[in-house]
PDB file of N, CA and C in Angstrom:
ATOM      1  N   UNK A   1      -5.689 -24.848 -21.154  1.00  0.00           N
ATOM      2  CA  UNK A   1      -4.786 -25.297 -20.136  1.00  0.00           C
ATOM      3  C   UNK A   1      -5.068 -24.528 -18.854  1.00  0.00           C
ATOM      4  N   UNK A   2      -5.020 -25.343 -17.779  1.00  0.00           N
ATOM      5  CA  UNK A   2      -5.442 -24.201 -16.182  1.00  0.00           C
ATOM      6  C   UNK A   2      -4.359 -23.675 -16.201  1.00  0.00           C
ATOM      7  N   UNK A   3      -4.648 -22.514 -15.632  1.00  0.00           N
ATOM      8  CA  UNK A   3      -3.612 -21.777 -14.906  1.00  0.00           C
ATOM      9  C   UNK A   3      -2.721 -22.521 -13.642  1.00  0.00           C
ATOM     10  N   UNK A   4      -1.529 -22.566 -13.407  1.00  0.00           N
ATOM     11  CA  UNK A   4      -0.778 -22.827 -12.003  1.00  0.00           C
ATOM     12  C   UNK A   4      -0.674 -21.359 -11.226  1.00  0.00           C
ATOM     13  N   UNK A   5      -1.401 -21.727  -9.968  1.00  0.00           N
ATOM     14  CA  UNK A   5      -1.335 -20.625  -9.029  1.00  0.00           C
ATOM     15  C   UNK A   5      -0.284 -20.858  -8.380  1.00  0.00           C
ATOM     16  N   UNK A   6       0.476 -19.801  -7.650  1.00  0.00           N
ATOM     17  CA  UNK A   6       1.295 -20.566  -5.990  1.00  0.00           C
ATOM     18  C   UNK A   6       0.348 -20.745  -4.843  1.00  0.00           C
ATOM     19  N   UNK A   7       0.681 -21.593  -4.338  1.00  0.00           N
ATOM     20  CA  UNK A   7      -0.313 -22.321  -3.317  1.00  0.00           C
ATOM     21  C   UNK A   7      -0.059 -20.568  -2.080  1.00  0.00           C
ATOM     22  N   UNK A   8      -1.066 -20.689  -1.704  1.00  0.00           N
ATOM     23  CA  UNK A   8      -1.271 -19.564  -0.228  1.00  0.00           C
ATOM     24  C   UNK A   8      -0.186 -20.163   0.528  1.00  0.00           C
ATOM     25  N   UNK A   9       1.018 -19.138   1.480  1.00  0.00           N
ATOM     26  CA  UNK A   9       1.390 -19.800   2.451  1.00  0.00           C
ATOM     27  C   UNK A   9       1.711 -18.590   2.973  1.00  0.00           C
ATOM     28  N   UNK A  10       1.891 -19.034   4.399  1.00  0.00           N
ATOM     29  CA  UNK A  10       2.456 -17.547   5.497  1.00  0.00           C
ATOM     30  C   UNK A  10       3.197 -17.115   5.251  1.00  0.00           C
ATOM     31  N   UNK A  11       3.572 -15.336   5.832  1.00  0.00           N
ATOM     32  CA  UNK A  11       5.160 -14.966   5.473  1.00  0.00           C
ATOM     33  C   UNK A  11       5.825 -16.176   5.875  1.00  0.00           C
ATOM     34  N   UNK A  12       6.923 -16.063   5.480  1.00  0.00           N
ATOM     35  CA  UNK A  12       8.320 -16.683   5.655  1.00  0.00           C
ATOM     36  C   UNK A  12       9.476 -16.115   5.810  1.00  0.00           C
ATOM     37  N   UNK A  13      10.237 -16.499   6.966  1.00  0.00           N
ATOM     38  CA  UNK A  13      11.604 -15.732   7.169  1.00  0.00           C
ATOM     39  C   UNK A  13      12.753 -16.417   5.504  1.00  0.00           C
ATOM     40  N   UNK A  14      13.613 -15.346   5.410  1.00  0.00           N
ATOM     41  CA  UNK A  14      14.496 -15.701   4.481  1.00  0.00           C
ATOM     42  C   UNK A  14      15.291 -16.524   4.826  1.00  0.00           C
ATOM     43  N   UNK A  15      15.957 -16.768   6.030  1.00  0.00           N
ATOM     44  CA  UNK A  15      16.568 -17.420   6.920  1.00  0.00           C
ATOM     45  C   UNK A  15      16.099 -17.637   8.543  1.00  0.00           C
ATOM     46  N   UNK A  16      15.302 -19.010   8.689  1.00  0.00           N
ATOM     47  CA  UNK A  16      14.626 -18.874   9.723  1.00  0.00           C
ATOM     48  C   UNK A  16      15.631 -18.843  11.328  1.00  0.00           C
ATOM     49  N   UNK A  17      16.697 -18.978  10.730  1.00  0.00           N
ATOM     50  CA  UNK A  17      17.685 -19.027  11.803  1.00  0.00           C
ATOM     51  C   UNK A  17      18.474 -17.915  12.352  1.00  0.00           C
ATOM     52  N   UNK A  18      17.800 -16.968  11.631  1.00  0.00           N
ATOM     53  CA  UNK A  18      18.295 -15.584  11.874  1.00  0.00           C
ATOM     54  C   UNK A  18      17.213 -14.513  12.568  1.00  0.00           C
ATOM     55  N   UNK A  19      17.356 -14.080  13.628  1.00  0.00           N
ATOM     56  CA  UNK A  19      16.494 -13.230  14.584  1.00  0.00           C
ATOM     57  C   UNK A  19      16.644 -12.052  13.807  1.00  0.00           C
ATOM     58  N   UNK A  20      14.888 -11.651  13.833  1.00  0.00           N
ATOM     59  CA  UNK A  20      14.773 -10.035  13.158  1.00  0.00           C
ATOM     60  C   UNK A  20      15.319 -10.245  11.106  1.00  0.00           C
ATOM     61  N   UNK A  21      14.948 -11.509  10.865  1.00  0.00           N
ATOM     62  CA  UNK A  21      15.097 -11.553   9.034  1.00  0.00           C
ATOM     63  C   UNK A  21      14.066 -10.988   8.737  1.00  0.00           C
ATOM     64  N   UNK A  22      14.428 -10.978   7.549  1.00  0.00           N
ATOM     65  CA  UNK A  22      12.706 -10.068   6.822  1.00  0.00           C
ATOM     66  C   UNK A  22      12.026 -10.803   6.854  1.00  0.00           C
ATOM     67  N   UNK A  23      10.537 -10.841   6.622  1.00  0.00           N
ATOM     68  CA  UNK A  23       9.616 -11.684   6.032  1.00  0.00           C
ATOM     69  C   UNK A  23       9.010 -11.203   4.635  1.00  0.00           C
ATOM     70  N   UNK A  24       8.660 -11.964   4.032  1.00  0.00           N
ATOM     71  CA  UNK A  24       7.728 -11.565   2.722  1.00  0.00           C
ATOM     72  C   UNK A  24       6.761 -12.315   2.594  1.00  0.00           C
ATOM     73  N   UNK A  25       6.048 -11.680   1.526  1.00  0.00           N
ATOM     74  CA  UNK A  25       4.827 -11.564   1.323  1.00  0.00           C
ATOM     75  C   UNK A  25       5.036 -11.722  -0.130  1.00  0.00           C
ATOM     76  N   UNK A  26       4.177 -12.854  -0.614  1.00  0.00           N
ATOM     77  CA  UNK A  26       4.555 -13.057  -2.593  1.00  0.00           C
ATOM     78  C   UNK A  26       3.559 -11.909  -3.367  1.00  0.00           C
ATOM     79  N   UNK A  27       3.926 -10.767  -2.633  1.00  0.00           N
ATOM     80  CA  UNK A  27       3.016  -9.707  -3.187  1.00  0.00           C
ATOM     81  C   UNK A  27       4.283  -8.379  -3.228  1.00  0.00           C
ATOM     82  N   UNK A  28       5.569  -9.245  -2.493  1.00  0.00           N
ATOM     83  CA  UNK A  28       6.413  -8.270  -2.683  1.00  0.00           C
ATOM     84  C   UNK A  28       6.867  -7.370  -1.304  1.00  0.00           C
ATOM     85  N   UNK A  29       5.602  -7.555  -0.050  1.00  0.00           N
ATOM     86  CA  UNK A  29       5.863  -6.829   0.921  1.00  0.00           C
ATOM     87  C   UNK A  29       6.979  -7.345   1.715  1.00  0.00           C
ATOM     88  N   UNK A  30       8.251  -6.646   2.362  1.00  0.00           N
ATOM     89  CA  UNK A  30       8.901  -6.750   3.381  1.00  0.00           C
ATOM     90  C   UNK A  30       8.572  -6.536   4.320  1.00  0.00           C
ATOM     91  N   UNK A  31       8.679  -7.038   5.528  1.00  0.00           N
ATOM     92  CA  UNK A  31       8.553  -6.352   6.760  1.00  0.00           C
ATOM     93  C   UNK A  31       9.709  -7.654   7.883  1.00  0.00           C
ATOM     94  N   UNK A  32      10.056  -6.784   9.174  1.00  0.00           N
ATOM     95  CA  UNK A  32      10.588  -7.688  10.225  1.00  0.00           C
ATOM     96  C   UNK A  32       9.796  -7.449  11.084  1.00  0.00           C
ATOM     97  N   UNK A  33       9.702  -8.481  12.540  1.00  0.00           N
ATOM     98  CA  UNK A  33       9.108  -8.858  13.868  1.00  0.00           C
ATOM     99  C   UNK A  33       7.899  -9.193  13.958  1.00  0.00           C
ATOM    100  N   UNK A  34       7.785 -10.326  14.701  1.00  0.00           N
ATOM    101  CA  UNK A  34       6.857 -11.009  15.079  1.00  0.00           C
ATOM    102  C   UNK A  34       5.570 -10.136  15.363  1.00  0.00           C
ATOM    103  N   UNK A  35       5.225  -8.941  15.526  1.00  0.00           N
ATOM    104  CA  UNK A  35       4.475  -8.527  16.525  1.00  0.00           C
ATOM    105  C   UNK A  35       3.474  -7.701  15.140  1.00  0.00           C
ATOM    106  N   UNK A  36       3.704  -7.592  13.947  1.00  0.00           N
ATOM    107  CA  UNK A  36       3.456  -7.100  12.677  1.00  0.00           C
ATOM    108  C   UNK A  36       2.466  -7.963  11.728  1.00  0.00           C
ATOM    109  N   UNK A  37       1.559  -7.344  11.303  1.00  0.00           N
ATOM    110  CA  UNK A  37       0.289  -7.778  10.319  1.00  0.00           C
ATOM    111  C   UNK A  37       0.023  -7.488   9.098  1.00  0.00           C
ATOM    112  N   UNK A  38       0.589  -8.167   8.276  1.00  0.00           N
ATOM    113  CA  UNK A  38      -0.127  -8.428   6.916  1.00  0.00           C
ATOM    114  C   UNK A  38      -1.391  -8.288   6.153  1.00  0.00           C
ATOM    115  N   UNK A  39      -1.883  -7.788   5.934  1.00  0.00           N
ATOM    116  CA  UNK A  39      -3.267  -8.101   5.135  1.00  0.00           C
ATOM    117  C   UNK A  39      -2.675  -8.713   3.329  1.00  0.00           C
ATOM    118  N   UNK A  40      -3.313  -9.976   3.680  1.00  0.00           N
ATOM    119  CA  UNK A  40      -3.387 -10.529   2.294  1.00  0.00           C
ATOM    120  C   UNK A  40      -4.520 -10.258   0.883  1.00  0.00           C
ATOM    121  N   UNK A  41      -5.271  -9.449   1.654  1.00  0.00           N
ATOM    122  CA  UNK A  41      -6.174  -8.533   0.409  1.00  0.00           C
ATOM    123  C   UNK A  41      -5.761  -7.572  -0.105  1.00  0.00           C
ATOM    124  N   UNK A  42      -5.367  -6.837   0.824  1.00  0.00           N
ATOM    125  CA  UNK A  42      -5.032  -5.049   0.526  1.00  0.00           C
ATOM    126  C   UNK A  42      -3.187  -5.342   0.214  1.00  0.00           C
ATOM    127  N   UNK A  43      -2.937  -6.218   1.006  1.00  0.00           N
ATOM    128  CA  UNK A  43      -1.223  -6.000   0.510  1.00  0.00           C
ATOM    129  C   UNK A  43      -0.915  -4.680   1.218  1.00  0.00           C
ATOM    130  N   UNK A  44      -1.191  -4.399   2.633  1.00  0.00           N
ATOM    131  CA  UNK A  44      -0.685  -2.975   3.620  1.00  0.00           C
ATOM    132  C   UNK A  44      -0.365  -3.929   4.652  1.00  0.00           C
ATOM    133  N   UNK A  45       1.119  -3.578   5.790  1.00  0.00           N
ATOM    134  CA  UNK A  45       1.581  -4.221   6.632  1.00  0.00           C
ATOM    135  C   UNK A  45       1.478  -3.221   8.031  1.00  0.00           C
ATOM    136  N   UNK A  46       1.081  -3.929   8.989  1.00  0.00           N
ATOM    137  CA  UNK A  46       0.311  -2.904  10.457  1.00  0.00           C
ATOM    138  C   UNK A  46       1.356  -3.345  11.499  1.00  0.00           C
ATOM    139  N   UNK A  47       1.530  -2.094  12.658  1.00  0.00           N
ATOM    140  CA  UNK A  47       2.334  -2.431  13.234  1.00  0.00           C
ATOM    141  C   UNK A  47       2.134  -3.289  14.390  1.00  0.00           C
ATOM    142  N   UNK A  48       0.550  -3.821  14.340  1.00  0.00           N
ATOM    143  CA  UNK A  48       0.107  -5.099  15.088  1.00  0.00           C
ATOM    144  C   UNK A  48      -1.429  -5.943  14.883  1.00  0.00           C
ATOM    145  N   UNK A  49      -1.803  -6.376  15.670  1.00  0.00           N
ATOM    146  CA  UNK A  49      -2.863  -6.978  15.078  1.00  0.00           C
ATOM    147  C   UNK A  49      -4.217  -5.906  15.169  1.00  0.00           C
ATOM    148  N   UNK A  50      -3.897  -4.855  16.554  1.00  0.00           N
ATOM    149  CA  UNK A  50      -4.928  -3.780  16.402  1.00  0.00           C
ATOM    150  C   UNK A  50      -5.444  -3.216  15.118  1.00  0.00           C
ATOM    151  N   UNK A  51      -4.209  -2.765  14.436  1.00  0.00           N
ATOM    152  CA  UNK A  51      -4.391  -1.778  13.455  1.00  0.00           C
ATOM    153  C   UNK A  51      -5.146  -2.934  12.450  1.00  0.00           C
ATOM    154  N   UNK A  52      -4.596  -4.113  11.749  1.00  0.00           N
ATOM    155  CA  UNK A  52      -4.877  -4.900  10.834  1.00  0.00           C
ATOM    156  C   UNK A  52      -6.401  -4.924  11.563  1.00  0.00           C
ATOM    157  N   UNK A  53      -6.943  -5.359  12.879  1.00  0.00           N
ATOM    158  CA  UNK A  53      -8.039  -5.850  12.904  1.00  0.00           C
ATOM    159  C   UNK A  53      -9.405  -4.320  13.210  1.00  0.00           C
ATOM    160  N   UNK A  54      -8.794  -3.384  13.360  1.00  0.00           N
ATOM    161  CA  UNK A  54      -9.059  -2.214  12.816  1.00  0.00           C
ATOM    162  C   UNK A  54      -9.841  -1.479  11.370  1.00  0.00           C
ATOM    163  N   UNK A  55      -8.558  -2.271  10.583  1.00  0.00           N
ATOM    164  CA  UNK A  55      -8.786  -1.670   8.800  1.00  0.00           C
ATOM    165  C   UNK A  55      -9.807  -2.895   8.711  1.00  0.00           C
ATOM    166  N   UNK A  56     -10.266  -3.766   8.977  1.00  0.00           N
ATOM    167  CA  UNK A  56     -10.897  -5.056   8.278  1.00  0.00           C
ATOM    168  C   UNK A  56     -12.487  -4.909   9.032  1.00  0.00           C
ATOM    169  N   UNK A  57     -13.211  -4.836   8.158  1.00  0.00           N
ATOM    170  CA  UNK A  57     -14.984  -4.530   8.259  1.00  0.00           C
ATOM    171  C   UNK A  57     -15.889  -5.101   7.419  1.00  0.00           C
ATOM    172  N   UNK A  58     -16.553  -6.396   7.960  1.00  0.00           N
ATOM    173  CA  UNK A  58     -17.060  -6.935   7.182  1.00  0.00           C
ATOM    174  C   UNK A  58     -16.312  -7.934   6.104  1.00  0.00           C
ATOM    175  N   UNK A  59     -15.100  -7.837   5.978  1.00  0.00           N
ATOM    176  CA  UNK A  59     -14.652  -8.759   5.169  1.00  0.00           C
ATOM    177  C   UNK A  59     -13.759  -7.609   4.434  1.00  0.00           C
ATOM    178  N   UNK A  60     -13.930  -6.439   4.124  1.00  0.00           N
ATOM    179  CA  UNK A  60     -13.649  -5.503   3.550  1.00  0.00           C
ATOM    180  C   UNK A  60     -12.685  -4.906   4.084  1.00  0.00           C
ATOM    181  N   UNK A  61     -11.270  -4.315   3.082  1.00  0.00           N
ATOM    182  CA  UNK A  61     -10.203  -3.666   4.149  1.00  0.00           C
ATOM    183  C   UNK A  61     -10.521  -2.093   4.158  1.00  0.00           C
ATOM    184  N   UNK A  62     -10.750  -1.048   4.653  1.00  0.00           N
ATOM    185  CA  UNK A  62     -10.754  -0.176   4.827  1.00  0.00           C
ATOM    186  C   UNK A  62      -9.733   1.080   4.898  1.00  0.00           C
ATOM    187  N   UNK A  63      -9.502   1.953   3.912  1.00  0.00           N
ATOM    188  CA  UNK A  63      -8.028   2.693   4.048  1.00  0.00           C
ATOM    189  C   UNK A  63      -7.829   3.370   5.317  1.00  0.00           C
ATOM    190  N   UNK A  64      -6.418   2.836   5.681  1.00  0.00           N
ATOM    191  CA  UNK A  64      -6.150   3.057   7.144  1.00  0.00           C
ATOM    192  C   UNK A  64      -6.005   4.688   7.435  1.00  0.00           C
ATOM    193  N   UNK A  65      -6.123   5.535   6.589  1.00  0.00           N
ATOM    194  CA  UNK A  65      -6.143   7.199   6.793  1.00  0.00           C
ATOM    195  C   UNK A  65      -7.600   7.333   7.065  1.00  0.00           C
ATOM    196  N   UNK A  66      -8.430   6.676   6.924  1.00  0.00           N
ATOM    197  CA  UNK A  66      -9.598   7.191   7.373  1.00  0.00           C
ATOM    198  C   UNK A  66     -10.241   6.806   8.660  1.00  0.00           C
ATOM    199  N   UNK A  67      -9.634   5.556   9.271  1.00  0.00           N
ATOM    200  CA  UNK A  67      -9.551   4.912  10.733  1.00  0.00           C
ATOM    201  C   UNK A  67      -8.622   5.829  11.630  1.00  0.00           C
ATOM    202  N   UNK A  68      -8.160   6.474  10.939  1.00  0.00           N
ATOM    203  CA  UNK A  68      -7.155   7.317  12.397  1.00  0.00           C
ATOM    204  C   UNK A  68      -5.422   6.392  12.451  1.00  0.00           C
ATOM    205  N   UNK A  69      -4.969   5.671  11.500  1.00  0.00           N
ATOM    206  CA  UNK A  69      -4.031   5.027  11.142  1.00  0.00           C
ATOM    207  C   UNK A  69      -3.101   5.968  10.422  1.00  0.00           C
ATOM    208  N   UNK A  70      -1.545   5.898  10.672  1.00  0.00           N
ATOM    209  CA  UNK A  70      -0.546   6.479  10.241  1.00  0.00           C
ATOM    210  C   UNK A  70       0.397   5.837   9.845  1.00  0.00           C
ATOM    211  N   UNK A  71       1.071   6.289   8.538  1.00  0.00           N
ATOM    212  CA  UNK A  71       1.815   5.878   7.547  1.00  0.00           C
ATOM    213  C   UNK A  71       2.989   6.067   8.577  1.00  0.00           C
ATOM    214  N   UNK A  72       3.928   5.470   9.061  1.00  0.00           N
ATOM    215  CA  UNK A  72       5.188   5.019  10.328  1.00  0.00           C
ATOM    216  C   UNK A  72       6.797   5.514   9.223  1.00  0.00           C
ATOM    217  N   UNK A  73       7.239   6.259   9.663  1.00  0.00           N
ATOM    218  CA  UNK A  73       8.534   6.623   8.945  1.00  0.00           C
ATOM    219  C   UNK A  73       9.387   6.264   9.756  1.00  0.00           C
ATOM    220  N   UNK A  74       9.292   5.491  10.711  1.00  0.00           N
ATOM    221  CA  UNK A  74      10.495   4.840  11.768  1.00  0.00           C
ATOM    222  C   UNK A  74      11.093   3.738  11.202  1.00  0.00           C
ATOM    223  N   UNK A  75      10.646   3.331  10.036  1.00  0.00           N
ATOM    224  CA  UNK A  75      11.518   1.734   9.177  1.00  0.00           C
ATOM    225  C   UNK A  75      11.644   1.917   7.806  1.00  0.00           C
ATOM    226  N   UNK A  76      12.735   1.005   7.334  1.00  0.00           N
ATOM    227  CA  UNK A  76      12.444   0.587   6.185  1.00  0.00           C
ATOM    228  C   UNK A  76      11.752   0.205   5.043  1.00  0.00           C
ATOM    229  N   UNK A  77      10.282   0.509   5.541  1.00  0.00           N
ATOM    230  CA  UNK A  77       9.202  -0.144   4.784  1.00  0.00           C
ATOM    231  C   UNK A  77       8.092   0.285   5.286  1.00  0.00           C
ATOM    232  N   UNK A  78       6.790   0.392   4.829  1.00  0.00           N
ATOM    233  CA  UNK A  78       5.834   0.990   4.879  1.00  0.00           C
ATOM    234  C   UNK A  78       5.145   0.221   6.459  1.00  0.00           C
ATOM    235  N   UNK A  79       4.156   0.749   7.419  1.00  0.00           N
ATOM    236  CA  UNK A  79       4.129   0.423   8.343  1.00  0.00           C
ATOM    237  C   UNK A  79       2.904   0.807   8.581  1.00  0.00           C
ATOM    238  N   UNK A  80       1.802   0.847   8.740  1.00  0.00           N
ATOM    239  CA  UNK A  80       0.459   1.996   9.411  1.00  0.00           C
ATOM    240  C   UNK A  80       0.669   1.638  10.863  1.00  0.00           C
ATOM    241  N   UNK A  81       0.385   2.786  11.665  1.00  0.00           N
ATOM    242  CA  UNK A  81       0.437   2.232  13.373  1.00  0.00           C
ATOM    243  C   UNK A  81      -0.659   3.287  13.720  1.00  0.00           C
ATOM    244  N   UNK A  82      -0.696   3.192  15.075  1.00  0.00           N
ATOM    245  CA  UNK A  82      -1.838   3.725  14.832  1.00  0.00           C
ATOM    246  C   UNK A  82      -1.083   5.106  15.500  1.00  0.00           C
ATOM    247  N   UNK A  83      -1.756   6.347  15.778  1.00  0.00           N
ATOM    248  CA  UNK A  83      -0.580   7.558  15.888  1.00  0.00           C
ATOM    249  C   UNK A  83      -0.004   7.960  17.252  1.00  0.00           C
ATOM    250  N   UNK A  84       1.406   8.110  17.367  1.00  0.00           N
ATOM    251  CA  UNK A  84       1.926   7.981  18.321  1.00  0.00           C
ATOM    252  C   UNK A  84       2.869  10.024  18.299  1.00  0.00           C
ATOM    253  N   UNK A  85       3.224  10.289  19.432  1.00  0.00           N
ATOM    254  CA  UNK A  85       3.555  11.983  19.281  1.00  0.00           C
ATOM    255  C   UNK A  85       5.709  11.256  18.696  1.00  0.00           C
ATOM    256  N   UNK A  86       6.447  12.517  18.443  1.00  0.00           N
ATOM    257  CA  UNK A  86       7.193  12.604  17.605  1.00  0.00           C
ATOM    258  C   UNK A  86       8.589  12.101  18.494  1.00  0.00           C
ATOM    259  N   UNK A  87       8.225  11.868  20.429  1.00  0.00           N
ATOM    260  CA  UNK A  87       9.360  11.441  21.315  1.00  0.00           C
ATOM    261  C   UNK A  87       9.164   9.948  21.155  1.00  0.00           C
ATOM    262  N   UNK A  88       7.896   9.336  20.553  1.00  0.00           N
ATOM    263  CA  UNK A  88       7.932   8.091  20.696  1.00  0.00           C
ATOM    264  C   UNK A  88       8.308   7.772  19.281  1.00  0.00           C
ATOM    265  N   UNK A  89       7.906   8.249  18.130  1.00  0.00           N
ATOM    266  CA  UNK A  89       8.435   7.722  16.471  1.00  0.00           C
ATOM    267  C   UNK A  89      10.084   8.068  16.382  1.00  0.00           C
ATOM    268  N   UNK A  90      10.361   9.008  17.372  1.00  0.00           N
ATOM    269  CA  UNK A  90      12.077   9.128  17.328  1.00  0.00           C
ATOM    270  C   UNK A  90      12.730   7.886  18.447  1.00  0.00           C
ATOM    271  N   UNK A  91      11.963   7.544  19.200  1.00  0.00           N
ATOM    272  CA  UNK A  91      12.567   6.167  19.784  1.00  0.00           C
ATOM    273  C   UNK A  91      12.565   5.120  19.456  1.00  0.00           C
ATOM    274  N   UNK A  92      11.806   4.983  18.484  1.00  0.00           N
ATOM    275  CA  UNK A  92      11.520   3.665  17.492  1.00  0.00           C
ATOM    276  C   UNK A  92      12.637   3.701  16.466  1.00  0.00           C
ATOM    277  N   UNK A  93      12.606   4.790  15.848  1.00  0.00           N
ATOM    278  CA  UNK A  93      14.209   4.978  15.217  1.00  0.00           C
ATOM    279  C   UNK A  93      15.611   4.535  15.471  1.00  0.00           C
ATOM    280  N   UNK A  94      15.878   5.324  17.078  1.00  0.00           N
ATOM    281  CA  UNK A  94      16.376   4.713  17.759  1.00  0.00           C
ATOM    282  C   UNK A  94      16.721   3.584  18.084  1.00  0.00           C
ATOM    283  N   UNK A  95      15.650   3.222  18.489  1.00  0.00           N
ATOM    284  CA  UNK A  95      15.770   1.225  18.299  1.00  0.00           C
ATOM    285  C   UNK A  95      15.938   0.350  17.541  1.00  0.00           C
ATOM    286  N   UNK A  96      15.435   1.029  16.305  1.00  0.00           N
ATOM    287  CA  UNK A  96      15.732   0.354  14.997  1.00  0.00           C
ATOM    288  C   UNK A  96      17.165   0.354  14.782  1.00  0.00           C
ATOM    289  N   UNK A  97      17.926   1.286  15.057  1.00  0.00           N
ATOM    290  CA  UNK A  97      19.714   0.997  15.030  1.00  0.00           C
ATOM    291  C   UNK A  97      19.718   0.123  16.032  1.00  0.00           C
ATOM    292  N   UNK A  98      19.181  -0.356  17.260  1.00  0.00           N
ATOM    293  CA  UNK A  98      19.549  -1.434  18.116  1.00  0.00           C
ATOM    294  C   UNK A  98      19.263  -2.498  17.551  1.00  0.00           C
ATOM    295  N   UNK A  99      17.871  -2.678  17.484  1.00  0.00           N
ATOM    296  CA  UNK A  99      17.273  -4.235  17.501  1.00  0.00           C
ATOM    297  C   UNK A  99      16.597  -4.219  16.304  1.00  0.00           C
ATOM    298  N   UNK A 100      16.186  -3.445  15.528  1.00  0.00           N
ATOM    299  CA  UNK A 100      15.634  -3.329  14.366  1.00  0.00           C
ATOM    300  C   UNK A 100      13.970  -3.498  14.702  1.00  0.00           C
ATOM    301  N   UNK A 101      13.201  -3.845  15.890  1.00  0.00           N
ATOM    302  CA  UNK A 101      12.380  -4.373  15.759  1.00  0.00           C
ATOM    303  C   UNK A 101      11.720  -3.854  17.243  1.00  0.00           C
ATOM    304  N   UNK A 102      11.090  -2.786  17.490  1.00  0.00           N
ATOM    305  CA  UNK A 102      10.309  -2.427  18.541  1.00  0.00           C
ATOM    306  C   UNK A 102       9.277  -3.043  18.721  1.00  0.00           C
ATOM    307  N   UNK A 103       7.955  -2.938  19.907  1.00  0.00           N
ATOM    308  CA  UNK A 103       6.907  -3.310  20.135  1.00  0.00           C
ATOM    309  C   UNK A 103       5.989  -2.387  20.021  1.00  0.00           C
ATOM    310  N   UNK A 104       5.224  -2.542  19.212  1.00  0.00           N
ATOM    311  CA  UNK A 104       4.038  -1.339  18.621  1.00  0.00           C
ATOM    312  C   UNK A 104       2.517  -1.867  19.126  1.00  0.00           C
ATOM    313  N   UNK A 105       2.334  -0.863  19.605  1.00  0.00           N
ATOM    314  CA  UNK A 105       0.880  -1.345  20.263  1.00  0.00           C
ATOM    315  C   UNK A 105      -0.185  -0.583  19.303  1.00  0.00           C
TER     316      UNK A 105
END
């Protein structure tokens, strides 16, 4: 008997009518805001398309500690960005009680 896969599809908001919902990933990853990257190989979420297009070489994802990429303790959920000093990861914090959802370059 074949196997049934789930078909590939993009994150998806839980409620698309709600600004700043989570998105997931059928791998289990959370993350919020538009401005945030997925890798569907590695299953690691970037805090933009830099970092994602960064870790990716050749087809291959590359561990983001060895690119100069940092594990982000400003959210709920795992984040690599790329490294920022400790007035800017405490304003992201910050913001995260506002809007939940800063702009990470």
């Amino acid at each position: 008997m074949a196997r049934t896969r789930k078909p590939l599809a993009l994150a998806k908001s839980e409620t698309s009518e709600t600004p700043g919902a989570w998105l997931t990933h059928r791998c289990g990853a959370k993350w919020r805001g538009p401005s945030r990257a997925h890798c569907g190989a590695c299953h690691r979420t970037f805090g933009g398309v830099t970092g994602f297009d960064k870790h990716r070489k050749n087809g291959v994802c590359l561990d983001p500690t060895t690119i100069g990429l940092v594990l982000s303790t400003a959210w709920d959920y795992e984040i690599w960005t790329l490294p920022v000093d400790e007035d800017t990861e405490q304003e992201w914090k910050e913001m995260k009680n506002v809007h939940d959802q800063p702009v990470l370059f």
